[in-house]
PDB file of N, CA and C in Angstrom:
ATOM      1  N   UNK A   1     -65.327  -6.396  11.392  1.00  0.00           N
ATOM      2  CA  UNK A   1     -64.183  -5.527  11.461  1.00  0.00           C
ATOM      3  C   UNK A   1     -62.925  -6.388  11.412  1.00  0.00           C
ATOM      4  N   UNK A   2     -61.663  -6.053  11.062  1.00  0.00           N
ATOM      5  CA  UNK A   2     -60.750  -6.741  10.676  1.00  0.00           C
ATOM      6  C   UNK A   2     -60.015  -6.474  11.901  1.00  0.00           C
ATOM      7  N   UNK A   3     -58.983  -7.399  11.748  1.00  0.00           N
ATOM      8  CA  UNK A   3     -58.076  -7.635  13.028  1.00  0.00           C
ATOM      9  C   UNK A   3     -57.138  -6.121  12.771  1.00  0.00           C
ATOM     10  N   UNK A   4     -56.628  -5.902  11.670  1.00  0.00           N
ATOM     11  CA  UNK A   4     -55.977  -4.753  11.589  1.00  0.00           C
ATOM     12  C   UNK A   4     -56.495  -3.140  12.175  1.00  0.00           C
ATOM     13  N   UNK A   5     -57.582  -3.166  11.492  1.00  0.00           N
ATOM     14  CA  UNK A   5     -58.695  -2.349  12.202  1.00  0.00           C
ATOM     15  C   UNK A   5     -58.887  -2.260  13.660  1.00  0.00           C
ATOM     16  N   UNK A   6     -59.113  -3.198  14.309  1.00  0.00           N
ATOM     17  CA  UNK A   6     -59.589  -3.229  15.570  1.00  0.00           C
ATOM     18  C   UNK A   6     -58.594  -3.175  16.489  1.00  0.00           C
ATOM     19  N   UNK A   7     -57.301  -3.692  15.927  1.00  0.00           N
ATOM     20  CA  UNK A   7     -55.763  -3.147  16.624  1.00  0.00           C
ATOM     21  C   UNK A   7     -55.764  -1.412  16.408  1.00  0.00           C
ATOM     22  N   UNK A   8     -56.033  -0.872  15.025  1.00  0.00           N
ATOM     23  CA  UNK A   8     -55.834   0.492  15.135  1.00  0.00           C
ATOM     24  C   UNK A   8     -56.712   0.982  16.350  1.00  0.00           C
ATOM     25  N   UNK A   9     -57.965   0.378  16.342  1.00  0.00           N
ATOM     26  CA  UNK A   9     -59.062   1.204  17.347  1.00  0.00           C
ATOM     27  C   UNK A   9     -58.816   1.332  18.399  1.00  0.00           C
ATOM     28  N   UNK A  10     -57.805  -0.099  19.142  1.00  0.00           N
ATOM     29  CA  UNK A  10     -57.470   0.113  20.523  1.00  0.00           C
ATOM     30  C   UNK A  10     -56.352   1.137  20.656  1.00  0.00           C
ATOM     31  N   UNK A  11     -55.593   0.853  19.523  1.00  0.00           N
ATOM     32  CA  UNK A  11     -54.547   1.701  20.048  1.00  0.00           C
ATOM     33  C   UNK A  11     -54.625   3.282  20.073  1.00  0.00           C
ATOM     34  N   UNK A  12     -56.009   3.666  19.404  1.00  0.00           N
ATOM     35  CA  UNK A  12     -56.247   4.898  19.194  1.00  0.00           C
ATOM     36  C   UNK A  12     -57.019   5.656  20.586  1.00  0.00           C
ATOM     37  N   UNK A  13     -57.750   4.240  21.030  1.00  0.00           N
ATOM     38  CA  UNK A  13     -58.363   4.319  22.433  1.00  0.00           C
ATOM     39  C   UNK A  13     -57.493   4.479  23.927  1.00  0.00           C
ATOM     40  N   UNK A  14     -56.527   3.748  23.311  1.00  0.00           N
ATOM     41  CA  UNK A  14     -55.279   3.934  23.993  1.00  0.00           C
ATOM     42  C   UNK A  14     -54.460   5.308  24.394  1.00  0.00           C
ATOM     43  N   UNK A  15     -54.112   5.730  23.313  1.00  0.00           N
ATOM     44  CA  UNK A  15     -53.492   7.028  22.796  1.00  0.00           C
ATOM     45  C   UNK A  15     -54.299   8.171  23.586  1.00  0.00           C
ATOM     46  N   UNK A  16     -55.713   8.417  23.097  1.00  0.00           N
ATOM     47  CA  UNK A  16     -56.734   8.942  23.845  1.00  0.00           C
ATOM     48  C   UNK A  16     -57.134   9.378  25.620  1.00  0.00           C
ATOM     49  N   UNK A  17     -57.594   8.003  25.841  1.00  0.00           N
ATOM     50  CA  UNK A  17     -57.222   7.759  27.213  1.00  0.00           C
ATOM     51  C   UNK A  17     -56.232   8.572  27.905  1.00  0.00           C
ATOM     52  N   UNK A  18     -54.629   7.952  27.781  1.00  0.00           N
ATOM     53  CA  UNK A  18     -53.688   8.743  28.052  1.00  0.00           C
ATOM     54  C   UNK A  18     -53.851   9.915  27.851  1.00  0.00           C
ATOM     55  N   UNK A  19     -54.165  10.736  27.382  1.00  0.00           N
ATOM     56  CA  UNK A  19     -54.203  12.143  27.026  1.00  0.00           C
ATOM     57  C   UNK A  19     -55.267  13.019  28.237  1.00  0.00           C
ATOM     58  N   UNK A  20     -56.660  11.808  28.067  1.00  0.00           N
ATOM     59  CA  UNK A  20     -57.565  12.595  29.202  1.00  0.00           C
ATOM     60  C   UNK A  20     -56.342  12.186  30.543  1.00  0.00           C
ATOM     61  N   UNK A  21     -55.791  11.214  30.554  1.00  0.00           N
ATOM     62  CA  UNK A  21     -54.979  11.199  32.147  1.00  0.00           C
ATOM     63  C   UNK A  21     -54.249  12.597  32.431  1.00  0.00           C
ATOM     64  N   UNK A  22     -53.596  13.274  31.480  1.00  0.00           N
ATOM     65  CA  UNK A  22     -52.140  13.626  31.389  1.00  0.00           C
ATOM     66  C   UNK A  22     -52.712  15.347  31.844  1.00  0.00           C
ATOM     67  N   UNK A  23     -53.218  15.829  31.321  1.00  0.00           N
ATOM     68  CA  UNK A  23     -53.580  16.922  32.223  1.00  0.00           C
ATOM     69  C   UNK A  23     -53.737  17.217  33.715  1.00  0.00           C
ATOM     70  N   UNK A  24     -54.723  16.236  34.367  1.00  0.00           N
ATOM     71  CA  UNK A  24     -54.779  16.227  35.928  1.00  0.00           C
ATOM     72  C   UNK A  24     -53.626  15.861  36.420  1.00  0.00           C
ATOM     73  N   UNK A  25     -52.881  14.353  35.964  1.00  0.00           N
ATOM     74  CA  UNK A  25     -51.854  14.318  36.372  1.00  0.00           C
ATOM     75  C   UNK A  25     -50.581  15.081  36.365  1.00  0.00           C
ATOM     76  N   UNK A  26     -50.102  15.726  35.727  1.00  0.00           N
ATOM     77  CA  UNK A  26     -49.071  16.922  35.578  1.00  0.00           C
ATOM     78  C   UNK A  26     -49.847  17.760  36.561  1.00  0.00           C
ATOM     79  N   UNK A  27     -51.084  18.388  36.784  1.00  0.00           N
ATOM     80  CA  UNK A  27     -50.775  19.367  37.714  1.00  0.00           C
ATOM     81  C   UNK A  27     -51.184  18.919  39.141  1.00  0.00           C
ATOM     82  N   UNK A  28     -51.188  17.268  39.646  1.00  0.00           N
ATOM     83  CA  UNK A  28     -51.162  17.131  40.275  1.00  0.00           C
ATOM     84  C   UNK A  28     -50.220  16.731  41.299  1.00  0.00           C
ATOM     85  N   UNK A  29     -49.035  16.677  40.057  1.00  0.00           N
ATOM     86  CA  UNK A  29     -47.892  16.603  40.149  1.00  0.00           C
ATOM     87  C   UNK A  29     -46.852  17.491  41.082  1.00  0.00           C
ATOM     88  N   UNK A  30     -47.444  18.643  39.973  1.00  0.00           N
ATOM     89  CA  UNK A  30     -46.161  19.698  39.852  1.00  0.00           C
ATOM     90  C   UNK A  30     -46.897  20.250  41.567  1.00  0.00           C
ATOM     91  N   UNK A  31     -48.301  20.557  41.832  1.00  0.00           N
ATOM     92  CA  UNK A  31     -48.985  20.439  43.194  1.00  0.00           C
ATOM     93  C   UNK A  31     -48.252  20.116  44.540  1.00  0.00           C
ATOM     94  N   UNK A  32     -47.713  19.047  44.144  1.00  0.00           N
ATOM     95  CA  UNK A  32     -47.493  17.848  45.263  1.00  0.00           C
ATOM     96  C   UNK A  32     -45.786  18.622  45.223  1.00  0.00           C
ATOM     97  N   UNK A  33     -45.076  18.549  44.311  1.00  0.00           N
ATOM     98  CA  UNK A  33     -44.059  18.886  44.449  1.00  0.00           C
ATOM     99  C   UNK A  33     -43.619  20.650  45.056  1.00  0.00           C
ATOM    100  N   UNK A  34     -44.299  21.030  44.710  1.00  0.00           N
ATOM    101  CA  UNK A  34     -44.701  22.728  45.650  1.00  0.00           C
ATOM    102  C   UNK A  34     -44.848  22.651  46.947  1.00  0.00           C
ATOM    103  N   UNK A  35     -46.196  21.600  46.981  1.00  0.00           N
ATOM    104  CA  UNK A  35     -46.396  21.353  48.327  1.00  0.00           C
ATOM    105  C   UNK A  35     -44.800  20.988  49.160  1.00  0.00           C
ATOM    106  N   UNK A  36     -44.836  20.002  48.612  1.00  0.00           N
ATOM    107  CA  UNK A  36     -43.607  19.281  49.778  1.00  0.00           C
ATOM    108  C   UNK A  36     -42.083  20.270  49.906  1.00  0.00           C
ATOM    109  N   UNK A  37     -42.057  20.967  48.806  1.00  0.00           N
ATOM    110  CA  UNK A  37     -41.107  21.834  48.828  1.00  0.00           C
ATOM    111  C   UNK A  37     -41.435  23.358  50.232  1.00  0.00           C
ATOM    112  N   UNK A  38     -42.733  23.555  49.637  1.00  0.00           N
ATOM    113  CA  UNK A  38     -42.824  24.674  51.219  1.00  0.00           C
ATOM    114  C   UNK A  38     -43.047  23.904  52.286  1.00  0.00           C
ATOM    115  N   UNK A  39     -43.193  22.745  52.716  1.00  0.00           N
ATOM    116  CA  UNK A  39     -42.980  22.333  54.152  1.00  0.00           C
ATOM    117  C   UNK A  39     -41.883  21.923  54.630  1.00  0.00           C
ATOM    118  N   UNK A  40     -40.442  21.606  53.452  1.00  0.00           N
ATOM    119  CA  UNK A  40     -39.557  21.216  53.732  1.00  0.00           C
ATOM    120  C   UNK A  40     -39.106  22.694  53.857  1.00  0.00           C
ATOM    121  N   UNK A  41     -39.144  24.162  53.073  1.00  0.00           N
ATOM    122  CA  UNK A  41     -38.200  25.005  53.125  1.00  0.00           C
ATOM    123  C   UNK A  41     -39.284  26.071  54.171  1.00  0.00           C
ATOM    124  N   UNK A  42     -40.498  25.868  54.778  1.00  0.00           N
ATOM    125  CA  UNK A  42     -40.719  26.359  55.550  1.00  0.00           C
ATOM    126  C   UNK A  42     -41.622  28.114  54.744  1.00  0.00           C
ATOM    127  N   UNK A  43     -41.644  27.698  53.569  1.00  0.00           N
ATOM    128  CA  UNK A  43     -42.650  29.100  52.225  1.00  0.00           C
ATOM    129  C   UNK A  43     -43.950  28.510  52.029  1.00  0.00           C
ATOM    130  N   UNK A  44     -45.009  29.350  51.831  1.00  0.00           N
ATOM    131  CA  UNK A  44     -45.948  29.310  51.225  1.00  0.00           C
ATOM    132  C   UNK A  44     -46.395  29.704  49.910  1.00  0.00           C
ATOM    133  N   UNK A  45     -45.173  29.711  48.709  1.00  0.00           N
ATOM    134  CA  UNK A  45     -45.260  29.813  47.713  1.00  0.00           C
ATOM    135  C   UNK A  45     -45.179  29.264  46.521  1.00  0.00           C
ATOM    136  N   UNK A  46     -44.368  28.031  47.059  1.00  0.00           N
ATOM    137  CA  UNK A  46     -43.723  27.248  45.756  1.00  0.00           C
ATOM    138  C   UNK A  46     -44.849  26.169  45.313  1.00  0.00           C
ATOM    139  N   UNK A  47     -45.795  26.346  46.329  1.00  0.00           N
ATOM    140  CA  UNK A  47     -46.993  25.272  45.677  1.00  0.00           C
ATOM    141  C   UNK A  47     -48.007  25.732  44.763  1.00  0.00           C
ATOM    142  N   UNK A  48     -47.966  27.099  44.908  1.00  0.00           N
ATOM    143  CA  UNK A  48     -48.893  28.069  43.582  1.00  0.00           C
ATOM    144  C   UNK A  48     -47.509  28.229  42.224  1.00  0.00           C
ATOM    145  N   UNK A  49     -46.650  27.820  42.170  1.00  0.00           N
ATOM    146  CA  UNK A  49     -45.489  28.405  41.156  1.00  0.00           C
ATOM    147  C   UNK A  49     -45.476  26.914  40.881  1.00  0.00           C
ATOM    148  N   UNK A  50     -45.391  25.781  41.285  1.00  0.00           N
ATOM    149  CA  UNK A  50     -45.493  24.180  40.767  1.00  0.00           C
ATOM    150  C   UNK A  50     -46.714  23.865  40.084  1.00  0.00           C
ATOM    151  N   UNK A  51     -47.836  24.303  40.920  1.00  0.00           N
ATOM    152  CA  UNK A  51     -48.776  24.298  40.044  1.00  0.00           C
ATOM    153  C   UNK A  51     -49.177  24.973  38.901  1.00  0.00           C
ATOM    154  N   UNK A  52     -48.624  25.996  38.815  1.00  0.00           N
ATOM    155  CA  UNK A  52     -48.783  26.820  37.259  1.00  0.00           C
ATOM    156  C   UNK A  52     -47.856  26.230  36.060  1.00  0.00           C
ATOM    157  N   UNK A  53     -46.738  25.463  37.004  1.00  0.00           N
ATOM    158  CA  UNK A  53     -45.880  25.172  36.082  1.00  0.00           C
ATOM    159  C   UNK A  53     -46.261  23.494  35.540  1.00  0.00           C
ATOM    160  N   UNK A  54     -46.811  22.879  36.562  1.00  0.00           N
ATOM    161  CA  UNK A  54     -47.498  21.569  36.194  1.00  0.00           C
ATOM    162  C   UNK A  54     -48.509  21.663  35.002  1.00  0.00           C
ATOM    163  N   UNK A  55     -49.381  22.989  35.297  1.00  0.00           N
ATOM    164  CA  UNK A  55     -50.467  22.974  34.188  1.00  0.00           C
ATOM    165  C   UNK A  55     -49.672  22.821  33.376  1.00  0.00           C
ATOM    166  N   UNK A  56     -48.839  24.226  32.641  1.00  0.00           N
ATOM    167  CA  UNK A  56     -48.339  24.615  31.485  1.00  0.00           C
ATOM    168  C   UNK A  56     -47.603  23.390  31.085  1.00  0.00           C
ATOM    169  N   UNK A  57     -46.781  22.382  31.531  1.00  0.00           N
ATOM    170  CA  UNK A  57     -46.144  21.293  31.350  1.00  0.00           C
ATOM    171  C   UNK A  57     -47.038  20.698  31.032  1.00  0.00           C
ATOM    172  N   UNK A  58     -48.299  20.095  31.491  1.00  0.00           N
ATOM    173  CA  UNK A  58     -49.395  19.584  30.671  1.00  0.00           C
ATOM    174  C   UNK A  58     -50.262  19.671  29.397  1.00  0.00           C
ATOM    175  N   UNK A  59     -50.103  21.616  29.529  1.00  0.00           N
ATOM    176  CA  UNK A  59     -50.642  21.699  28.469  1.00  0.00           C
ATOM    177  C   UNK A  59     -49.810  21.423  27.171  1.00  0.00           C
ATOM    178  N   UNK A  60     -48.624  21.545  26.997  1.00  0.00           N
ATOM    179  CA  UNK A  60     -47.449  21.220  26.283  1.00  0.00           C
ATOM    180  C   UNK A  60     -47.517  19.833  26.000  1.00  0.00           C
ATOM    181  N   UNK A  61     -47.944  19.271  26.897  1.00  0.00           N
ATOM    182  CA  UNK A  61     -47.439  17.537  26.311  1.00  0.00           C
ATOM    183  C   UNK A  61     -48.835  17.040  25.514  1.00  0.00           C
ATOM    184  N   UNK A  62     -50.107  18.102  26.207  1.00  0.00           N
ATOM    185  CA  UNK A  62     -51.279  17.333  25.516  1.00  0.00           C
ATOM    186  C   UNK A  62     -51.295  18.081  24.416  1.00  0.00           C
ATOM    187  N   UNK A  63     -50.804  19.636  23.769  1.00  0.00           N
ATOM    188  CA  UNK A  63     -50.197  20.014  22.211  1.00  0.00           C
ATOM    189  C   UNK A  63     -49.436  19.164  21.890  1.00  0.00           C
ATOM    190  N   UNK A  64     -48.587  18.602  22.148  1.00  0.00           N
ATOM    191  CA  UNK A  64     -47.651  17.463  21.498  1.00  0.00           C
ATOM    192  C   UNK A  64     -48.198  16.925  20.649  1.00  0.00           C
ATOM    193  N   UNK A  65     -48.883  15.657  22.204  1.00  0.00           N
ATOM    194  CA  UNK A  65     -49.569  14.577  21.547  1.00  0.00           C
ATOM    195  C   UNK A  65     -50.496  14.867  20.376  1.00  0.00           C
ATOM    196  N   UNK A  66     -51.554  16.012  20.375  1.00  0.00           N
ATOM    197  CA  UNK A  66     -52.250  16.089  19.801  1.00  0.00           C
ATOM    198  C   UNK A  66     -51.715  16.326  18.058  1.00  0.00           C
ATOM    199  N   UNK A  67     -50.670  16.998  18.403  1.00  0.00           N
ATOM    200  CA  UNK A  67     -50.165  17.092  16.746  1.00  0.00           C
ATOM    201  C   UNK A  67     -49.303  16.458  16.248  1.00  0.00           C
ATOM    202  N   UNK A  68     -48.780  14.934  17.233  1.00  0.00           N
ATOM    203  CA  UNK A  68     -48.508  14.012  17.091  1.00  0.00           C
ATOM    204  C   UNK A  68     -49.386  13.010  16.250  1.00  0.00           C
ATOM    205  N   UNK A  69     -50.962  13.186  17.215  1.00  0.00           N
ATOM    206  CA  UNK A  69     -52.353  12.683  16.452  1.00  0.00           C
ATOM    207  C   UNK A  69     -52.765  12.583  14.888  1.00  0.00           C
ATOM    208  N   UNK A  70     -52.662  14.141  15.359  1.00  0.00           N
ATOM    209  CA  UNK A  70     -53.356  14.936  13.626  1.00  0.00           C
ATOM    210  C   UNK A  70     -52.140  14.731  12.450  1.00  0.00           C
ATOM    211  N   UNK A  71     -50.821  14.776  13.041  1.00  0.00           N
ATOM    212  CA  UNK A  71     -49.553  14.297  11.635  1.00  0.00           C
ATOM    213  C   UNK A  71     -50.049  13.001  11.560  1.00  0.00           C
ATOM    214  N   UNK A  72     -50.406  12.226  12.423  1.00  0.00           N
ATOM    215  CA  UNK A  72     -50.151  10.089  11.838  1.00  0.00           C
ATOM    216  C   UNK A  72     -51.706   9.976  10.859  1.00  0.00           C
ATOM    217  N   UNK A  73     -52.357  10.606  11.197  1.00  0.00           N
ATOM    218  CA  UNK A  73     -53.947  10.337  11.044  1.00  0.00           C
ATOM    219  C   UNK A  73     -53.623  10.933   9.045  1.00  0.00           C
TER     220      UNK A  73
END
């Protein structure tokens, strides 16, 4: 395999990777930020409304990427 090649492979492995991260992380995110928001304002709501909004923010960035993917390819 050629050096050019095997740079594309990592970086594709790369690219990848990130992507399985980016889902859990966004809604573990947006989670945490709900959370800490109803113990600071004293609600039990803003951690179900962070987390819906973490998913959907995730799911958005992993459509991105992905048709970021499929245009370079």
């Amino acid at each position: 395999m050629s050096n050019d090649k095997q740079n594309d492979a990592f970086a594709a492995l790369g690219r990848y990777m990130g992507m399985a991260f980016l889902l859990p992380t966004t809604t573990f995110v947006g989670y945490g930020i709900g959370y800490l928001l109803d113990k600071g304002l004293g609600t039990h709501f803003c951690k179900v409304v962070f987390l819906i909004l973490g998913i959907a923010g995730g799911f958005v960035e992993l459509i991105r990427e992905l048709q970021k993917t499929t245009r370079d390819s």
